[in-house]
Protein backbone atom coordinates (compact mmCIF):
# COMPACT_ATOMS: atom_id res chain seq x y z
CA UNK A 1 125.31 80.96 159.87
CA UNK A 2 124.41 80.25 163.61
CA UNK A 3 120.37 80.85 164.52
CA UNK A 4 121.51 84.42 166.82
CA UNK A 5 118.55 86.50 167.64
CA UNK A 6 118.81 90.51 168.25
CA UNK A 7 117.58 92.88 169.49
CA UNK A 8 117.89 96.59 168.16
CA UNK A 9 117.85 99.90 169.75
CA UNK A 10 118.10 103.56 168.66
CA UNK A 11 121.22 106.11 170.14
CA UNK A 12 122.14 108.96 168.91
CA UNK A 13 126.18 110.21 169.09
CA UNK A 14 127.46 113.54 168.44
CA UNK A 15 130.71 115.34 167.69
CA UNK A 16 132.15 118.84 167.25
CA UNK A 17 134.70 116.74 164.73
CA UNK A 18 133.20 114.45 162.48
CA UNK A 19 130.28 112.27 161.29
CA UNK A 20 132.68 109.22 161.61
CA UNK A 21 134.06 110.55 165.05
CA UNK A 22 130.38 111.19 166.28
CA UNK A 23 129.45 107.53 165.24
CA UNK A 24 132.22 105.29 167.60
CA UNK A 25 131.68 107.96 170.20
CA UNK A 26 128.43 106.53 170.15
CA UNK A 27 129.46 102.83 169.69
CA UNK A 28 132.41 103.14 172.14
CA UNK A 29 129.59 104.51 175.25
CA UNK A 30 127.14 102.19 174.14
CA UNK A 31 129.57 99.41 174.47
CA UNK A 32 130.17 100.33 178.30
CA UNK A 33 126.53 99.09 179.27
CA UNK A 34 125.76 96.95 176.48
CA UNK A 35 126.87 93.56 175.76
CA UNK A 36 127.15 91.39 172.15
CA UNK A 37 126.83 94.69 170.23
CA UNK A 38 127.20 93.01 166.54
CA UNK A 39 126.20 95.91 164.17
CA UNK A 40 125.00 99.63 163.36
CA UNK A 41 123.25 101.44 160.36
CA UNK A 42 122.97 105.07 160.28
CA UNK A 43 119.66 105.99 159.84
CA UNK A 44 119.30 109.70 159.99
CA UNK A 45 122.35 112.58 160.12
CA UNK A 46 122.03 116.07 161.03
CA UNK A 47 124.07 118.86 162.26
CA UNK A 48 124.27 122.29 163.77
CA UNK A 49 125.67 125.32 162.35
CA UNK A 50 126.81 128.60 163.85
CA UNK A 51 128.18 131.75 162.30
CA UNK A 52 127.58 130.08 158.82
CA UNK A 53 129.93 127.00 159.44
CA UNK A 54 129.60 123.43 160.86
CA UNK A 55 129.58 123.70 164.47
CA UNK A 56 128.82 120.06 165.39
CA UNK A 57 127.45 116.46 163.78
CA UNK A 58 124.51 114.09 165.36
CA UNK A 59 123.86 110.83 163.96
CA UNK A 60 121.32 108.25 164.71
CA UNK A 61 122.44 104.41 165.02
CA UNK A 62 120.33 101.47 165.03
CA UNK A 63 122.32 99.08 166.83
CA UNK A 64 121.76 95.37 166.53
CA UNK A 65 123.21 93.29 170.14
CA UNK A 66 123.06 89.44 170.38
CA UNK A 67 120.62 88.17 173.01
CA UNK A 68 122.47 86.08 175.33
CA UNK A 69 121.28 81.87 175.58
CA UNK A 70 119.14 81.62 178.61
């Protein structure tokens, strides 16, 4: 194993769909401004609901990117 270093940040992704869908909508936009994205955990999961069923899914990613050699 190499000697990377990271550094982590929190987003949050949503989705009328899916827990899964609302997590790589979240990775995919990430991805468009940050580089060397390696990993994600979920750390919390919530969702809204109207009219007594599941009207949409938040989840919030810590998300671990490699910081790039000087």
């Amino acid at each position: 194993m190499s000697n990377n270093v990271y550094r982590v940040t929190e987003i949050v992704g949503s989705s009328p769909t899916s827990i899964d869908d609302a997590i790589k909508t979240a990775i995919t936009r990430a991805s468009k401004t940050v580089r060397n994205i390696d990993w994600f955990e979920v750390t919390d999961t919530r969702g809204h609901v109207e009219d007594g069923a599941i009207a949409h899914f938040q989840v919030t990613l810590k998300v671990g990117f490699k910081i790039e050699e000087p």
